[in-house]
Protein backbone atom coordinates (compact mmCIF):
# COMPACT_ATOMS: atom_id res chain seq x y z
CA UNK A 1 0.00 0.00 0.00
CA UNK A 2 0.96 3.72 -1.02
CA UNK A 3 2.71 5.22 2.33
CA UNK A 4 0.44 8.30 1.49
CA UNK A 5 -2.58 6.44 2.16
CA UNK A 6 -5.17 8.23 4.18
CA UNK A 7 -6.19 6.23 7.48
CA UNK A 8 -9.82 6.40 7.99
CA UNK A 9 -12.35 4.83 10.39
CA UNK A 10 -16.23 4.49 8.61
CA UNK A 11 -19.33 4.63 11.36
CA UNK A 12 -22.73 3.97 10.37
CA UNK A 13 -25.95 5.23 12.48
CA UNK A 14 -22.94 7.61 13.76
CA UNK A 15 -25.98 10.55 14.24
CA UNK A 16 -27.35 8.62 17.69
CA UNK A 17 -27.21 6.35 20.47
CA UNK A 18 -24.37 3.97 20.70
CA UNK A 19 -22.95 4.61 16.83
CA UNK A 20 -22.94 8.58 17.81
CA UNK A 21 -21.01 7.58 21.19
CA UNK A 22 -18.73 5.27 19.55
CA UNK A 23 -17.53 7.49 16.69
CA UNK A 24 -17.39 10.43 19.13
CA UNK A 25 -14.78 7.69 20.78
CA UNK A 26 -12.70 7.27 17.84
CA UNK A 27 -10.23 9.33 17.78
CA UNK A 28 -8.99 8.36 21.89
CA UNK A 29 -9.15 4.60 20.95
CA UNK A 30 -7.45 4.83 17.20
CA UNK A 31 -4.92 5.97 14.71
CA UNK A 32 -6.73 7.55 12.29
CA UNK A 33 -6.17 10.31 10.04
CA UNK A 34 -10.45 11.18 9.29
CA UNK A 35 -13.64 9.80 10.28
CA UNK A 36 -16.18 9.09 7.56
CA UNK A 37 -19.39 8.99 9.35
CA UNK A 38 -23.03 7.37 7.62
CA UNK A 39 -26.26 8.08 8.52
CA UNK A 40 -29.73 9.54 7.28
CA UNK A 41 -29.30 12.87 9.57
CA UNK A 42 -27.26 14.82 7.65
CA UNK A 43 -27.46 17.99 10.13
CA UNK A 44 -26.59 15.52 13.01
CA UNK A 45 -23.34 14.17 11.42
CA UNK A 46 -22.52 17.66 10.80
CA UNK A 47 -22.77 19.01 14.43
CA UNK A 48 -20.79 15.89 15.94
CA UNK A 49 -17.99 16.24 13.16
CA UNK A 50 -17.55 20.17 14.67
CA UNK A 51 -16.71 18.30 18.09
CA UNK A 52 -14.60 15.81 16.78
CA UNK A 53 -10.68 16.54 16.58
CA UNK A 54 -9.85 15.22 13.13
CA UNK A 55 -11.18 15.82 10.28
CA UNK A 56 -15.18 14.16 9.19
CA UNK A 57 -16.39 13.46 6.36
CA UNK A 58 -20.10 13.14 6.07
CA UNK A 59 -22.16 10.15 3.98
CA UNK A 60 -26.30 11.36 4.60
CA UNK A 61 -27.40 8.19 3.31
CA UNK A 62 -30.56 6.24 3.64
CA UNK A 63 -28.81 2.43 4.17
CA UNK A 64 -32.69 0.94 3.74
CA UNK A 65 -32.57 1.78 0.08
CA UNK A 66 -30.39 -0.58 -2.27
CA UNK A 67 -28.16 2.17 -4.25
CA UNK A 68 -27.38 4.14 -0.94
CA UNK A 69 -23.76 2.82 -0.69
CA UNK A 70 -22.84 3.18 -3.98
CA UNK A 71 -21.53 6.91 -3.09
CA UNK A 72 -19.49 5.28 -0.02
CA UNK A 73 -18.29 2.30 -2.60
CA UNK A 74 -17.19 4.86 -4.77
CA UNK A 75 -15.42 7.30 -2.76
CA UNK A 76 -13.36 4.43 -1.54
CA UNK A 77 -12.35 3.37 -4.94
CA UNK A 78 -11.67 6.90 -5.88
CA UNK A 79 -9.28 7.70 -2.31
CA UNK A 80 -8.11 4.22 -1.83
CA UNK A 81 -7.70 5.20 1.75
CA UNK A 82 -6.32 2.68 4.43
CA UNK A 83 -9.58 1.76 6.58
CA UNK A 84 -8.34 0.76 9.62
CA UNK A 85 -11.86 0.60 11.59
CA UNK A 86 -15.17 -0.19 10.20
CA UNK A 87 -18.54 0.32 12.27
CA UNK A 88 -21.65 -1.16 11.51
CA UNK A 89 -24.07 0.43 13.96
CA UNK A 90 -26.92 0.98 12.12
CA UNK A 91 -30.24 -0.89 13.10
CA UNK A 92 -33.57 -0.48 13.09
CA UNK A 93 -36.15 -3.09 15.08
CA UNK A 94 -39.88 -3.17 15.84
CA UNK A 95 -41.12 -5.39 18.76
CA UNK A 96 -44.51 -6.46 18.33
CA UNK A 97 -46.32 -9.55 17.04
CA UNK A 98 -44.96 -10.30 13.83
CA UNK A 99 -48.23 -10.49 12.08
CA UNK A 100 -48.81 -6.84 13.19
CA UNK A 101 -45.44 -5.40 12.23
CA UNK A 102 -46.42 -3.49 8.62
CA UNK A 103 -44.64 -4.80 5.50
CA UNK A 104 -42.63 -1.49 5.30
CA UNK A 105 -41.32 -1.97 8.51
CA UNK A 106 -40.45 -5.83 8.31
CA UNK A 107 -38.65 -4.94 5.36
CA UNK A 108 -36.64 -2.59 7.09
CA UNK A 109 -35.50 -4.81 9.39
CA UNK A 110 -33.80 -7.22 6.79
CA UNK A 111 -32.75 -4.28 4.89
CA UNK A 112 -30.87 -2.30 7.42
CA UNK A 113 -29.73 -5.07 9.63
CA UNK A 114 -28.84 -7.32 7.24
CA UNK A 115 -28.50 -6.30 3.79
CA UNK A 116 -26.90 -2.94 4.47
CA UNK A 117 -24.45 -4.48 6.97
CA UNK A 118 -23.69 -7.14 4.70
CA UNK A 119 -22.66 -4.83 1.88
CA UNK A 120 -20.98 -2.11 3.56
CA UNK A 121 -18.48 -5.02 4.73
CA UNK A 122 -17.81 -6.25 1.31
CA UNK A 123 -17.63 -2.57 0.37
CA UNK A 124 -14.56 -1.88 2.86
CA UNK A 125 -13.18 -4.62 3.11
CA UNK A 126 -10.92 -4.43 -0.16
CA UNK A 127 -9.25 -1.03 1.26
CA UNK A 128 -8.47 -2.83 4.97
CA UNK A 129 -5.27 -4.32 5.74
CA UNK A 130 -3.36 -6.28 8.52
CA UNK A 131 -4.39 -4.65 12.02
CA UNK A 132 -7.96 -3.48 10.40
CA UNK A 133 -11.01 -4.06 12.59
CA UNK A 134 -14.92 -4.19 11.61
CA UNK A 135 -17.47 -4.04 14.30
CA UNK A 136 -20.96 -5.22 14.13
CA UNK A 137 -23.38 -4.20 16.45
CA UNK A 138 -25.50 -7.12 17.03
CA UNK A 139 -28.00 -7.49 20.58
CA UNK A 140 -27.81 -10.27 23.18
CA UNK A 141 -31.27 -11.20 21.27
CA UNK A 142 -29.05 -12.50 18.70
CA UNK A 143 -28.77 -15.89 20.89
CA UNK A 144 -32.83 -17.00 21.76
CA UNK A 145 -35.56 -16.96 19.56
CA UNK A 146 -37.63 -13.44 20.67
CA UNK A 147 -41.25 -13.81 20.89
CA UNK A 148 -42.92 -10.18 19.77
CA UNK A 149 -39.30 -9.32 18.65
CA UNK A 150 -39.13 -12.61 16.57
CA UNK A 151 -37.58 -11.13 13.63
CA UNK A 152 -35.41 -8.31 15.37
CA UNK A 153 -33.72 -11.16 17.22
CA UNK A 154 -33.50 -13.24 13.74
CA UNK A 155 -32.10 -10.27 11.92
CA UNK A 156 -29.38 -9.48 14.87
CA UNK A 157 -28.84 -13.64 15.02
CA UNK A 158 -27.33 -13.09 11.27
CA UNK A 159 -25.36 -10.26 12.16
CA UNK A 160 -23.50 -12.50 15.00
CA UNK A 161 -23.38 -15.63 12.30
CA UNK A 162 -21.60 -13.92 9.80
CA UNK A 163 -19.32 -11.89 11.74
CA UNK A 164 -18.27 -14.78 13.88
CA UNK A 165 -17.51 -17.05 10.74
CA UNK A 166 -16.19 -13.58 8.42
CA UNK A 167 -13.58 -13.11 11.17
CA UNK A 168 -12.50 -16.87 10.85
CA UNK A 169 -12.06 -16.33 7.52
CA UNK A 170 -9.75 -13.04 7.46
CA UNK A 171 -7.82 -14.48 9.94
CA UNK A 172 -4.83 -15.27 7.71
CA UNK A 173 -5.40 -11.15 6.40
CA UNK A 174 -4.93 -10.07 10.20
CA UNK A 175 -8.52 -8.53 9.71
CA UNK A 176 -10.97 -9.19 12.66
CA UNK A 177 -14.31 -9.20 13.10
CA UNK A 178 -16.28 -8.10 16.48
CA UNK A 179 -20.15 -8.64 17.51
CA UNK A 180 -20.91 -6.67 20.13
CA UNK A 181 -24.11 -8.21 21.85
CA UNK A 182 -25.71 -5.43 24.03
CA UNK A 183 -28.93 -5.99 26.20
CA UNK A 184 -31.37 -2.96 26.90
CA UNK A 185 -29.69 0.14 25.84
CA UNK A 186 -31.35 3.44 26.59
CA UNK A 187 -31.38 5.08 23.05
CA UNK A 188 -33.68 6.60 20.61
CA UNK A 189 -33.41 2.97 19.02
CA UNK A 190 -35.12 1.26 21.64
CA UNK A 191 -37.66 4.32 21.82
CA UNK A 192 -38.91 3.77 18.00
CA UNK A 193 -38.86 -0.30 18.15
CA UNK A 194 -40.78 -0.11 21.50
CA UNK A 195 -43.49 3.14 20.56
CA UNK A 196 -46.60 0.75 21.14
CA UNK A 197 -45.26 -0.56 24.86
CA UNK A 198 -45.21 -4.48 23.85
CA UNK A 199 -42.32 -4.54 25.94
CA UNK A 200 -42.70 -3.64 29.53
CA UNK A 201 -40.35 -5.60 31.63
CA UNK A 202 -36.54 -4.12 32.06
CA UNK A 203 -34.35 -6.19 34.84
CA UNK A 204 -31.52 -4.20 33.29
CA UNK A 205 -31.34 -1.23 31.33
CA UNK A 206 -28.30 -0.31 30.34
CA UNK A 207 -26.23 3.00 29.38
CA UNK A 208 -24.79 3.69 25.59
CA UNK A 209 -21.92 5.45 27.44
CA UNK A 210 -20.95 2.16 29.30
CA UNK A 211 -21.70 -0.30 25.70
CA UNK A 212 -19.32 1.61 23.92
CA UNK A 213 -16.66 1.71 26.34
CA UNK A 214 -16.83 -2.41 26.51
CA UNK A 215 -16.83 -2.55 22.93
CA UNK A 216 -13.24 -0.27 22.57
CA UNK A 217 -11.82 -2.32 25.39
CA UNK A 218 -13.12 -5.79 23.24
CA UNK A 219 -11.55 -3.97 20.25
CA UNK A 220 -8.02 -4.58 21.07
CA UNK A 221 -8.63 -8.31 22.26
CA UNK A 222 -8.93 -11.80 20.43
CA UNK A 223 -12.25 -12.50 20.86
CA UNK A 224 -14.77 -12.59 18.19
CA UNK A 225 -18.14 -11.45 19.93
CA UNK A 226 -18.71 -9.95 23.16
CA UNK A 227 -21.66 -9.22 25.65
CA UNK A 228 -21.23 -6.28 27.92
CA UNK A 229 -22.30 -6.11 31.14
CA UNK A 230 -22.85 -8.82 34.25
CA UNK A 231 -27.22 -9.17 33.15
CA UNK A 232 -26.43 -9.52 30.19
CA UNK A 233 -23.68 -12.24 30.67
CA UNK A 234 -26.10 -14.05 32.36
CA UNK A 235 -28.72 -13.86 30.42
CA UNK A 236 -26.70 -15.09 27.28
CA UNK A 237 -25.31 -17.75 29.76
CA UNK A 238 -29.19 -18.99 30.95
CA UNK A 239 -29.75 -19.42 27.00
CA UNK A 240 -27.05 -21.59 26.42
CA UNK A 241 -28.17 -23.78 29.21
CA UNK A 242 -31.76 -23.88 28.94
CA UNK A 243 -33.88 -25.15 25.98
CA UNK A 244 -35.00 -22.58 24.22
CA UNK A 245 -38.72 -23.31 24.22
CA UNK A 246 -38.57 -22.60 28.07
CA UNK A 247 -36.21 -19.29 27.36
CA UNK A 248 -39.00 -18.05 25.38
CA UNK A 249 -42.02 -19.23 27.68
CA UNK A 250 -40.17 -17.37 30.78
CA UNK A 251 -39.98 -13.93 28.34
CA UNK A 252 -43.23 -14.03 27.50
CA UNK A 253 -44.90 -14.36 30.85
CA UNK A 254 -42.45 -11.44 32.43
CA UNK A 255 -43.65 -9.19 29.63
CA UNK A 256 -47.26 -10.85 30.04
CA UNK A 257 -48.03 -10.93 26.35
CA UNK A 258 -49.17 -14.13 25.60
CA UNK A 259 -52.33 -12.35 24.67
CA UNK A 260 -51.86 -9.38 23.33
């Protein structure tokens, strides 16, 4: 690689919650020469690049829509910059009973969480080399079947799939790949997937401030997913050990919503 290359780190959903915090981050944690930061609020991504210390470029794309990364895709093959951190926060989820969830917003789901994700890796993945990291922000959903989040928790179970078996294979390229399996998170994410009150039982709520300081620290280990925090460690433990069928009968009577 050119020794002039630019070093960049790319964040998507970098306007709120925990991709806001963790781009905000960026620049203590890494060695980067720019941020390139993705996201449908362009006025958002503007305001936190005026608080950052390096320089920002800003991508107001709409990652739902299937041509909104070819302007990222190309301004990567035009720089050729050195990506030495790639974010995937971006997510969108809906809890609710699945036959109530509207076709706009079920397609939303696959289309941000998965698709999107999916592409923006293969996207930035040519321009990262040995040392490079990509981070996928999964949920601690990702491991159970989720009744009235059924395909939230499907989508996010993908997301931890093909990052876990991605980072086996980019292994010999000194490329990894990170999950990062959060429980409750107090965002505006949870606020929009939970506007109806489906869900209304929270042993644990956790802080974005305290998820993206876990996720830095799992950053510069081995490990290819990680679930932050002591509930939600034991929650991911209890579905390892129990059957899943009783997993999901024990959610559904603390949320009481067998019939709603």
């Amino acid at each position: 690689m050119p020794q002039t290359q630019r070093k960049v780190a790319i964040v998507t959903g970098a306007s709120s919650g925990i991709g806001k915090l963790l781009a905000a981050g960026l620049p203590a944690h890494c060695a980067v020469d720019e941020l390139w930061l993705v996201a449908r609020r362009e006025d958002r991504l503007f305001a936190l690049g005026e608080e950052l210390p390096l320089p920002v470029r800003v991508f107001a794309l709409d990652l739902t829509k299937a041509e909104s990364i070819a302007p990222l895709r190309a301004q990567l093959e035009e720089e050729q910059p050195d990506v030495r951190v790639l974010i995937n926060a971006s997510g969108f989820g809906k809890f609710d009973r699945f036959d109530r969830i509207g076709a706009e917003d079920a397609a939303g789901m696959v289309d941000l969480n998965c698709r999107a994700l999916t592409l923006v890796m293969q996207a930035v993945l040519p321009w990262c080399s040995k040392g490079s990291v990509i981070v996928n922000i999964a949920s601690v959903a990702a491991f159970q079947p989720v009744p009235f989040g059924a395909e939230y928790a499907a989508t996010k179970a993908y997301v931890l799939s093909l990052s876990r078996a991605v980072n086996k294979e980019l292994r010999p390229r000194g490329i990894r790949v990170l999950a990062v399996c959060p429980y409750w998170t107090r965002t505006a994410f949870f606020d929009r997937a939970n506007n109806q009150s489906v869900i209304t039982h929270f042993d644990c709520m956790y802080d974005p401030a305290f998820i993206a300081k876990k996720t830095f620290r799992a950053m510069k280990k081995k490990r290819d997913y990680v679930v932050p925090g002591f509930v939600a460690k034991a929650t991911h433990a209890l579905t390892k050990l129990l059957p899943h069928s009783l997993v999901m009968r024990v959610f559904i009577a603390q949320q009481k919503l067998k019939n709603k």
